[in-house]
C-alpha atoms as a PDB file:
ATOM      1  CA  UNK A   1      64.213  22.686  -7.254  1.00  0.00           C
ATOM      2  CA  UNK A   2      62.915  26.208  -6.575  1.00  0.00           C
ATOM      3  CA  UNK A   3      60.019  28.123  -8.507  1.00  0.00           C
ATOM      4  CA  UNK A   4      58.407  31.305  -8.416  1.00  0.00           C
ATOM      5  CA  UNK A   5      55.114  31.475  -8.757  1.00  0.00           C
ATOM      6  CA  UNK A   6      53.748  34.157 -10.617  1.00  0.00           C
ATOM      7  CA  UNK A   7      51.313  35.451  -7.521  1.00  0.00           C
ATOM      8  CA  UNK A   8      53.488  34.877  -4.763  1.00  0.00           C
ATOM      9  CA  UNK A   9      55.038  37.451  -3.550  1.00  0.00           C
ATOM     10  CA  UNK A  10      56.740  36.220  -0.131  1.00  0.00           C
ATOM     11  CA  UNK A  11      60.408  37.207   0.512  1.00  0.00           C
ATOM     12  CA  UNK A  12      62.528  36.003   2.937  1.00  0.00           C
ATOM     13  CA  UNK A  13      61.132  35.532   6.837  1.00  0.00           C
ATOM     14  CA  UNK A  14      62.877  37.640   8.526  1.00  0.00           C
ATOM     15  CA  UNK A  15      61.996  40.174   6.428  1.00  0.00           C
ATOM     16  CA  UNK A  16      57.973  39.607   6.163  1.00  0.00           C
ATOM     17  CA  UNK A  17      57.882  39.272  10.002  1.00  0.00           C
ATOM     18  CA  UNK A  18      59.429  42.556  10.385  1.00  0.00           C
ATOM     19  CA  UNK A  19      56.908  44.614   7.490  1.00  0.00           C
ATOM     20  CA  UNK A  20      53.476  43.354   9.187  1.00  0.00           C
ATOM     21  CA  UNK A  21      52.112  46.491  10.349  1.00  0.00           C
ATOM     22  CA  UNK A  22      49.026  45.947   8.932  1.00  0.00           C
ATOM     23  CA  UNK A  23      48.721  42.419   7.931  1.00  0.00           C
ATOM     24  CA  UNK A  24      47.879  39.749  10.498  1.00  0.00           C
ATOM     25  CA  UNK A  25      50.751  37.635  11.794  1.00  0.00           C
ATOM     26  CA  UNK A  26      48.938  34.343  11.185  1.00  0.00           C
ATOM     27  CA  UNK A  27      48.276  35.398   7.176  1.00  0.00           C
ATOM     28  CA  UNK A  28      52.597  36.408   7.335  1.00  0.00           C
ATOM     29  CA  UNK A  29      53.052  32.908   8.068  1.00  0.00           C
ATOM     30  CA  UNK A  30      50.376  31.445   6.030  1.00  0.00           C
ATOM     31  CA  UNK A  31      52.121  32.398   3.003  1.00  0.00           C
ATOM     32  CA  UNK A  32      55.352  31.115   4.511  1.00  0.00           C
ATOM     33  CA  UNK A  33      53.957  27.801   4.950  1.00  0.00           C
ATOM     34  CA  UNK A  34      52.823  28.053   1.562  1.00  0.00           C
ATOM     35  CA  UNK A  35      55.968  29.425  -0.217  1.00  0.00           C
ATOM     36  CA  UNK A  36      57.466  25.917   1.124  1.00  0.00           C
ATOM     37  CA  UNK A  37      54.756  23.355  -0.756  1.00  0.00           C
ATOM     38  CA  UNK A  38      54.852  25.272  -3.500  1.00  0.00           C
ATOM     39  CA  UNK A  39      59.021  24.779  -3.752  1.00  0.00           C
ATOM     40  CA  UNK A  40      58.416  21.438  -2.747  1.00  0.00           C
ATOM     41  CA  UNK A  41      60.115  21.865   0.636  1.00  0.00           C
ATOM     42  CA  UNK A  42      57.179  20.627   2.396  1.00  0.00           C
ATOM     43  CA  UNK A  43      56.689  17.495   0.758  1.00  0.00           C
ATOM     44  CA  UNK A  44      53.109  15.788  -0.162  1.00  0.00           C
ATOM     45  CA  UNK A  45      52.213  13.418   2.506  1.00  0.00           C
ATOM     46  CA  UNK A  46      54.769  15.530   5.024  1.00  0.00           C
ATOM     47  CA  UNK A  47      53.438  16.263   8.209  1.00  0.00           C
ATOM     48  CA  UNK A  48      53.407  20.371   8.790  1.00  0.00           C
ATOM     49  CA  UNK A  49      55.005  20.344  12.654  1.00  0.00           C
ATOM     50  CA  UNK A  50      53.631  23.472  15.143  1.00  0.00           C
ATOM     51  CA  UNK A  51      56.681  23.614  17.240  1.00  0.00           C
ATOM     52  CA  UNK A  52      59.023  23.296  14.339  1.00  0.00           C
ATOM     53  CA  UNK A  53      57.296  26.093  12.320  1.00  0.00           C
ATOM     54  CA  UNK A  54      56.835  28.380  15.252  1.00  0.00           C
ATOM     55  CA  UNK A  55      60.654  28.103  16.328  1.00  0.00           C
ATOM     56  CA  UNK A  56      61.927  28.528  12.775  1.00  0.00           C
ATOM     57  CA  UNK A  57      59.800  31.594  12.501  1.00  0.00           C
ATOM     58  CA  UNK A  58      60.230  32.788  15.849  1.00  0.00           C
ATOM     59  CA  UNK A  59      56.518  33.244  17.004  1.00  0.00           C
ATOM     60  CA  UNK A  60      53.955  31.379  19.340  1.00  0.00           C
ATOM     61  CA  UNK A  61      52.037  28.021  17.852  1.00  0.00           C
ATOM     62  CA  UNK A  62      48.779  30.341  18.480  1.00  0.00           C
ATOM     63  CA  UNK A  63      49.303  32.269  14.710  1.00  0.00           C
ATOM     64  CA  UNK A  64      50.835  28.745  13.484  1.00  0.00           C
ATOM     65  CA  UNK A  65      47.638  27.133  13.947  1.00  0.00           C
ATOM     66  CA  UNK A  66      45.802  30.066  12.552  1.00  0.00           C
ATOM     67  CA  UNK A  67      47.930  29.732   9.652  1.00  0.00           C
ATOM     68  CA  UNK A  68      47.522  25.965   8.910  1.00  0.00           C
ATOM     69  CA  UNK A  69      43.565  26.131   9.275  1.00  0.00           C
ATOM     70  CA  UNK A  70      43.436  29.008   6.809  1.00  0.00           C
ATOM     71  CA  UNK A  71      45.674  26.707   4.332  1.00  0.00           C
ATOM     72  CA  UNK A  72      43.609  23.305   5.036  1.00  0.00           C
ATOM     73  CA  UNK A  73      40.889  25.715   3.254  1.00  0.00           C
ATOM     74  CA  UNK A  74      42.941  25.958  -0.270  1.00  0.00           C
ATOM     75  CA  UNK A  75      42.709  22.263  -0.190  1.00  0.00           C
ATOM     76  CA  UNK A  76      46.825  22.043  -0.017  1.00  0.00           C
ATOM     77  CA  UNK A  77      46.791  20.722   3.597  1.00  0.00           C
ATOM     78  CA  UNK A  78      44.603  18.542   6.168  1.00  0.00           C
ATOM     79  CA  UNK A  79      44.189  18.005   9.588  1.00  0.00           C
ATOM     80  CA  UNK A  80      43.934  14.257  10.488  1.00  0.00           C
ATOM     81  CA  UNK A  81      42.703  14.198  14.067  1.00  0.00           C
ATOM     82  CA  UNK A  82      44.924  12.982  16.426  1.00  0.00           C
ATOM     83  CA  UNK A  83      48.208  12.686  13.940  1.00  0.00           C
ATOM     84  CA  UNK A  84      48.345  16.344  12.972  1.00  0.00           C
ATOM     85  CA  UNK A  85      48.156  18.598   9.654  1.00  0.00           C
ATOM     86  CA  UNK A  86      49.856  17.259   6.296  1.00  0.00           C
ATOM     87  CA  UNK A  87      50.592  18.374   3.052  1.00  0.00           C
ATOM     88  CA  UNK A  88      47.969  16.785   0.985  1.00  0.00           C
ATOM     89  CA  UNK A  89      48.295  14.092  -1.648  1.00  0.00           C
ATOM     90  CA  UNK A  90      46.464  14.634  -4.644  1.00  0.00           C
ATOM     91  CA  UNK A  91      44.575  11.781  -6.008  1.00  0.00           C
ATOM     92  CA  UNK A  92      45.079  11.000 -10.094  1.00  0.00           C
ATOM     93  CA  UNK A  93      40.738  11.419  -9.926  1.00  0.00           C
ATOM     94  CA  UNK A  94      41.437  14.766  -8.267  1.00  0.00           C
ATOM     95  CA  UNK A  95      44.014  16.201 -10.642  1.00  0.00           C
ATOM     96  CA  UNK A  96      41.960  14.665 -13.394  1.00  0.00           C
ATOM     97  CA  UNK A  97      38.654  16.899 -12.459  1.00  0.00           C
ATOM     98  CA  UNK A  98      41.359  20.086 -11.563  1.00  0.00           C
ATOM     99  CA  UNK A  99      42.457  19.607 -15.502  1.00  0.00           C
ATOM    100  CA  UNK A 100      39.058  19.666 -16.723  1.00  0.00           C
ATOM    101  CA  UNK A 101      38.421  22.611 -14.380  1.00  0.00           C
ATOM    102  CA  UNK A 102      41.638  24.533 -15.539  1.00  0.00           C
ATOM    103  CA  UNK A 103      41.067  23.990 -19.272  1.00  0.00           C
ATOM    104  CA  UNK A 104      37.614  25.494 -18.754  1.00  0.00           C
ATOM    105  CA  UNK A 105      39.391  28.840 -17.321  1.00  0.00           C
ATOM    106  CA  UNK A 106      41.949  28.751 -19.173  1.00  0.00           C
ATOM    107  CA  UNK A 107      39.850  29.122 -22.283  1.00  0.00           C
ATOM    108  CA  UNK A 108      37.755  31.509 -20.755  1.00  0.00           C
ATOM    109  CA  UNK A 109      40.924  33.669 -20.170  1.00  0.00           C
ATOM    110  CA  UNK A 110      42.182  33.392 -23.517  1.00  0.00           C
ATOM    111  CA  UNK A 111      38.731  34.245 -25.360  1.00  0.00           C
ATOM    112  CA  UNK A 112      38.724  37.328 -23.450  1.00  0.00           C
ATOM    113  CA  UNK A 113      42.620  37.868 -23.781  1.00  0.00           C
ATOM    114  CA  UNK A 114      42.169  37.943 -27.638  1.00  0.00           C
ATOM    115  CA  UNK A 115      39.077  39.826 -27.597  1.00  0.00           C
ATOM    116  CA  UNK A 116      41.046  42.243 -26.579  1.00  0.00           C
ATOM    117  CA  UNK A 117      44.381  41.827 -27.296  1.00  0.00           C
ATOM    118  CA  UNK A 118      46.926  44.767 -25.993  1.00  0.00           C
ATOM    119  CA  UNK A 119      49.944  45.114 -27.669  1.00  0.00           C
ATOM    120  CA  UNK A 120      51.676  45.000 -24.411  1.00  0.00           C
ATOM    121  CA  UNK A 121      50.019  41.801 -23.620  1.00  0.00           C
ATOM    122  CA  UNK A 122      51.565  40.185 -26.700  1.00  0.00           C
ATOM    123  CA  UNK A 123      54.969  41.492 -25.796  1.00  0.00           C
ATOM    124  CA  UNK A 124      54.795  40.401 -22.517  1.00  0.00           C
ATOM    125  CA  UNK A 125      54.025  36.790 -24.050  1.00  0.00           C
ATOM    126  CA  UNK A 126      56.355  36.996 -26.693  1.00  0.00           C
ATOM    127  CA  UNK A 127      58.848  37.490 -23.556  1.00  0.00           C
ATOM    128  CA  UNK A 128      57.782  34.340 -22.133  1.00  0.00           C
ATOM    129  CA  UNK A 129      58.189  31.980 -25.289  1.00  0.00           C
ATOM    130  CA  UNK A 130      61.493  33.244 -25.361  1.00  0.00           C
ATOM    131  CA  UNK A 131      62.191  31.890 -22.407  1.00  0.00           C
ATOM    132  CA  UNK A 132      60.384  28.521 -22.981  1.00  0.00           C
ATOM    133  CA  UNK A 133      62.323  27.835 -25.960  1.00  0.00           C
ATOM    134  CA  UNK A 134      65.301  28.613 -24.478  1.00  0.00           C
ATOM    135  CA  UNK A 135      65.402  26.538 -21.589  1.00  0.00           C
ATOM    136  CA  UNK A 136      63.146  23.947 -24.256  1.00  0.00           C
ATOM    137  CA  UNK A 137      66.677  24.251 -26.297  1.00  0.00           C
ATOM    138  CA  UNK A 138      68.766  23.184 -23.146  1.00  0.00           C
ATOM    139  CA  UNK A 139      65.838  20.717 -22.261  1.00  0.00           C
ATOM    140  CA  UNK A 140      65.816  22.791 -18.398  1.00  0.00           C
ATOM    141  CA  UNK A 141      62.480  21.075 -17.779  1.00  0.00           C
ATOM    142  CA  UNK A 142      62.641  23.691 -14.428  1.00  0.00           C
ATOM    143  CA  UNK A 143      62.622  26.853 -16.287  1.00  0.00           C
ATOM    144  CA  UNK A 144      60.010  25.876 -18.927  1.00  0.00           C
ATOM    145  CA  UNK A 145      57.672  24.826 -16.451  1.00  0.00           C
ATOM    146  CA  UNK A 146      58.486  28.036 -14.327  1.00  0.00           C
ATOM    147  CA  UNK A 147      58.077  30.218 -17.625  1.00  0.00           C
ATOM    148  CA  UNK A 148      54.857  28.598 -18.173  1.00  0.00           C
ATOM    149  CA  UNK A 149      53.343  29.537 -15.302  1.00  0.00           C
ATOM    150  CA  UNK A 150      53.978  33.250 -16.039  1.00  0.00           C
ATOM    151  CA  UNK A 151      52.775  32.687 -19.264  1.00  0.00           C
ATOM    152  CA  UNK A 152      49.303  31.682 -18.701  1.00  0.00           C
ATOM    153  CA  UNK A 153      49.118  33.700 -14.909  1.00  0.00           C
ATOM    154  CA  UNK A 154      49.622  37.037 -17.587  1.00  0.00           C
ATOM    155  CA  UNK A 155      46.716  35.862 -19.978  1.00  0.00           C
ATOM    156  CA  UNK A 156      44.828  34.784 -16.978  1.00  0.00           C
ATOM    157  CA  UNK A 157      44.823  38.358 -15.264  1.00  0.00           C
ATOM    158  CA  UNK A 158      44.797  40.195 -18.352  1.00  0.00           C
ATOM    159  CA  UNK A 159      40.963  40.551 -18.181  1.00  0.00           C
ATOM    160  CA  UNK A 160      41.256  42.047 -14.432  1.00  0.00           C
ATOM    161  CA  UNK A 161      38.306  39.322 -13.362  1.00  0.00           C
ATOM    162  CA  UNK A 162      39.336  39.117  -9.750  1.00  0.00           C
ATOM    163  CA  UNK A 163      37.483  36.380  -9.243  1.00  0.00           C
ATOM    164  CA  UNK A 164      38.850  34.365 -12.310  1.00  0.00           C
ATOM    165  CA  UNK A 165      42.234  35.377 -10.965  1.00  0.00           C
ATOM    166  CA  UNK A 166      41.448  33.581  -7.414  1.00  0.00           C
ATOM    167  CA  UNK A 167      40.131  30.230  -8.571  1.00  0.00           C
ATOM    168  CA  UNK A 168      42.898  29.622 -11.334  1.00  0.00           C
ATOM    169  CA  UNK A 169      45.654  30.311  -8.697  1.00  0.00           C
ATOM    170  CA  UNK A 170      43.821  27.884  -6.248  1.00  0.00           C
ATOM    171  CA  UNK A 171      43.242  25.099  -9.273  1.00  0.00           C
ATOM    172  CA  UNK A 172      46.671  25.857 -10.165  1.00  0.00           C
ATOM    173  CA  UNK A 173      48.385  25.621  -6.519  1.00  0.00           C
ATOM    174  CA  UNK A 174      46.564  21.858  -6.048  1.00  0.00           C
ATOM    175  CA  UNK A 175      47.800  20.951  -9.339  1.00  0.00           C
ATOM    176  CA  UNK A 176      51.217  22.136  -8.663  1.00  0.00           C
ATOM    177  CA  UNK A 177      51.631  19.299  -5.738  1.00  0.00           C
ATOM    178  CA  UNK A 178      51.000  16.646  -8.352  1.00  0.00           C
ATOM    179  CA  UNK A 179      53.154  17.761 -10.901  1.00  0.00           C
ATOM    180  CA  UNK A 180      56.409  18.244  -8.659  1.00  0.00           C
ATOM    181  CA  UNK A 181      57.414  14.745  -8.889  1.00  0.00           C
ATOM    182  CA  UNK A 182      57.541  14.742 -12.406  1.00  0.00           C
ATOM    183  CA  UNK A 183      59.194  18.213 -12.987  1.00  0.00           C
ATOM    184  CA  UNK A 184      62.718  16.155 -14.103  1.00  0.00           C
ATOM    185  CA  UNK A 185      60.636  14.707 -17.120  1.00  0.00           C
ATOM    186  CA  UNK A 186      60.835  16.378 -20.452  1.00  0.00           C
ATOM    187  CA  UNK A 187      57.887  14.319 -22.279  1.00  0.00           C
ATOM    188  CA  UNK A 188      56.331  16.803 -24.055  1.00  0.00           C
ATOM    189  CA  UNK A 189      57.812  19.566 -23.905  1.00  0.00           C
ATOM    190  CA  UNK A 190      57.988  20.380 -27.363  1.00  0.00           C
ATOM    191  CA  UNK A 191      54.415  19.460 -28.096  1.00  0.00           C
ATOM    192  CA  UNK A 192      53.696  22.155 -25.348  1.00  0.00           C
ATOM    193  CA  UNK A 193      55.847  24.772 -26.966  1.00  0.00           C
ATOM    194  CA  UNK A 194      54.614  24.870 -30.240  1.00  0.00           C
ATOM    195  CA  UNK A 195      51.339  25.050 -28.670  1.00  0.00           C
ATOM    196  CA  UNK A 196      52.236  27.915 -26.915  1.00  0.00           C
ATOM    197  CA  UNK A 197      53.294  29.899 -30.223  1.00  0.00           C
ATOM    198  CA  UNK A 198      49.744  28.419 -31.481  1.00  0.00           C
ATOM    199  CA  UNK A 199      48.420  30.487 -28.223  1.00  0.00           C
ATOM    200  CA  UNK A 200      50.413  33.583 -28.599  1.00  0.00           C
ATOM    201  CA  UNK A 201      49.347  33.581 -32.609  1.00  0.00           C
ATOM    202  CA  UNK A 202      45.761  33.329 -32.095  1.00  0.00           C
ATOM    203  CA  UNK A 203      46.158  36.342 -29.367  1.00  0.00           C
ATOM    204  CA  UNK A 204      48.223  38.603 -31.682  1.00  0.00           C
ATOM    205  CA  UNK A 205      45.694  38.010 -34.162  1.00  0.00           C
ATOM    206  CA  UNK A 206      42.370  38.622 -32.455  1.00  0.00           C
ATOM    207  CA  UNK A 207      41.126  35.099 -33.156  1.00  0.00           C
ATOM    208  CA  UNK A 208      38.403  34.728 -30.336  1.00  0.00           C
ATOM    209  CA  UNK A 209      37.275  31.459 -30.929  1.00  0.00           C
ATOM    210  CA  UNK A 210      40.090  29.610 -31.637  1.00  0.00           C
ATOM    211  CA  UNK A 211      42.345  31.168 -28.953  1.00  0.00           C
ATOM    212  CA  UNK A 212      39.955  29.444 -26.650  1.00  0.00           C
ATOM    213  CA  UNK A 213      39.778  26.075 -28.282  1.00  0.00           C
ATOM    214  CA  UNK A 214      43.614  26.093 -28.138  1.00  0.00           C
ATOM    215  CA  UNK A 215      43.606  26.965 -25.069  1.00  0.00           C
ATOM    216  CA  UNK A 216      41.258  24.426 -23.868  1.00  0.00           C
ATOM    217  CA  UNK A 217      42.708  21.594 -25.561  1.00  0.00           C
ATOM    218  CA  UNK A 218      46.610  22.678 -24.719  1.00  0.00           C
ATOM    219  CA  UNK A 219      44.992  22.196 -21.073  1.00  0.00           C
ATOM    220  CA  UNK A 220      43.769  19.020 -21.482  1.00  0.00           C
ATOM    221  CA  UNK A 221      46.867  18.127 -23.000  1.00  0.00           C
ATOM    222  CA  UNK A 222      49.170  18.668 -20.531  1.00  0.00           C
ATOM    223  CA  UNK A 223      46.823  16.092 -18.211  1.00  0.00           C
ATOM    224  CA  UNK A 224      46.664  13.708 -20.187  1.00  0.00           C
ATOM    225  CA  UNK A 225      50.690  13.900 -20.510  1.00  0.00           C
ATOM    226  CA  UNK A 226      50.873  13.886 -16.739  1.00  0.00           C
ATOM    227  CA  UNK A 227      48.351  11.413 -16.120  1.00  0.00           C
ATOM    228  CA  UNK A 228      50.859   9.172 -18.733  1.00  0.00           C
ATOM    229  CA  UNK A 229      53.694  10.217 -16.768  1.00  0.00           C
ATOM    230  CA  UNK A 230      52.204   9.070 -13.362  1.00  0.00           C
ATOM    231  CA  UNK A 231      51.428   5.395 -15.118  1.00  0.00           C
ATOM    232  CA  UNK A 232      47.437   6.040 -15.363  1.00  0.00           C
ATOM    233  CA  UNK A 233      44.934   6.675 -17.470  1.00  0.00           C
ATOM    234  CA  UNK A 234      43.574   9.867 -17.292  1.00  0.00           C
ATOM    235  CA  UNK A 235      39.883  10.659 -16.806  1.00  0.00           C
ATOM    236  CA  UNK A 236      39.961  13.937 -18.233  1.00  0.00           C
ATOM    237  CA  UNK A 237      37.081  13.707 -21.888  1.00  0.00           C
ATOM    238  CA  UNK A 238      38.139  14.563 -24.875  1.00  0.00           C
ATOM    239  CA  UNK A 239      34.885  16.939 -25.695  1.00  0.00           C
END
């Protein structure tokens, strides 16, 4: 399967190694590397191979390496000494505390979002649920899920908080490793879209404070579905 993310904006190889005038090589193929895990070509638990990048690329190991230690910093890969760098596994405990985190940001973003609620916003939104019952209709678990990440990325950066911007895509990256597996399943789905016209509601109506509950909880939702999905319990609270 193959997903955009909302924030990434890598092309093909050849073509980013020949537009890096002013970017450094080793941040070219940092978002290479990255563009992989995220499409699930680079597996969790796979190990990330110098040689093999480098050659595919067509560039020393020296920007390679550069690369993988600026990546082991997002938390998506590590270094075990003396075996190499992988794609990390995300623990259930892990995505369990990333849920709780998200669902705090998320209903940060959407307080703000209907505070001030653009029309263009809600368009842009209204878009998106389009799109998610669609592919909900045709039960293209791909497309939803790939139509829900625009959907909250354009509340998210609404408010123009850098800052919020950078964390949620990092949450959201770490999360994204332990959701792959399950991205055939279809439990939920329409729980999550009517939630999502709950959302899009609350924003077109300037309702503050119950955008952001229904944000929160939606959140929490969707880990406790996963969690279910992955045959634990999750540890994410209810309050």
């Amino acid at each position: 399967m193959s997903f955009a993310m909302p924030w990434n904006t890598s092309t093909a190889a050849g073509s980013r190694l020949t537009q890096i005038r002013d970017v450094p090589l080793a941040h070219v193929i940092r978002d290479q590397i990255l563009a992989s895990i995220l499409r699930g070509e680079l597996a969790a638990g796979q190990r990330i191979t110098e040689p093999v990048i480098a050659t595919q690329l067509g560039v020393s190991r020296v920007p390679v390496r550069e690369a993988l230690r600026d990546l082991e910093s997002t938390g998506l890969v590590e270094s075990r000494k003396h075996f190499g760098v992988f794609v990390r596994q995300v623990s259930a405990q892990e995505t369990a505390e990333l849920y709780e985190l998200r669902s705090m940001l998320d209903a940060f973003a959407g307080r703000a979002a209907a505070a001030a609620a653009s029309p263009a916003l809600v368009a842009t939104l209204e878009g998106r649920l389009e799109q998610m019952n669609s592919a909900a209709a045709r039960k293209d678990v791909a497309n939803y899920y790939e139509a829900n990440l625009y959907f909250h990325w354009d509340i998210v950066s609404a408010g123009g908080n850098q800052q919020l911007c950078e964390v949620y895509r990092g949450v959201v990256q770490r999360l994204h490793l332990a959701r792959l597996k399950n991205l055939s399943s279809d439990v939920g789905m329409l729980e999550s879209l009517r939630e999502h016209h709950q959302i899009v509601a609350a924003i077109k109506a300037g309702d503050v404070r119950g955008c952001e509950t229904l944000m929160e909880n939606h959140v929490k939702s969707a880990g406790k579905r996963l969690a279910l999905l992955n045959g634990g319990v999750t540890a994410i609270s209810s309050s």
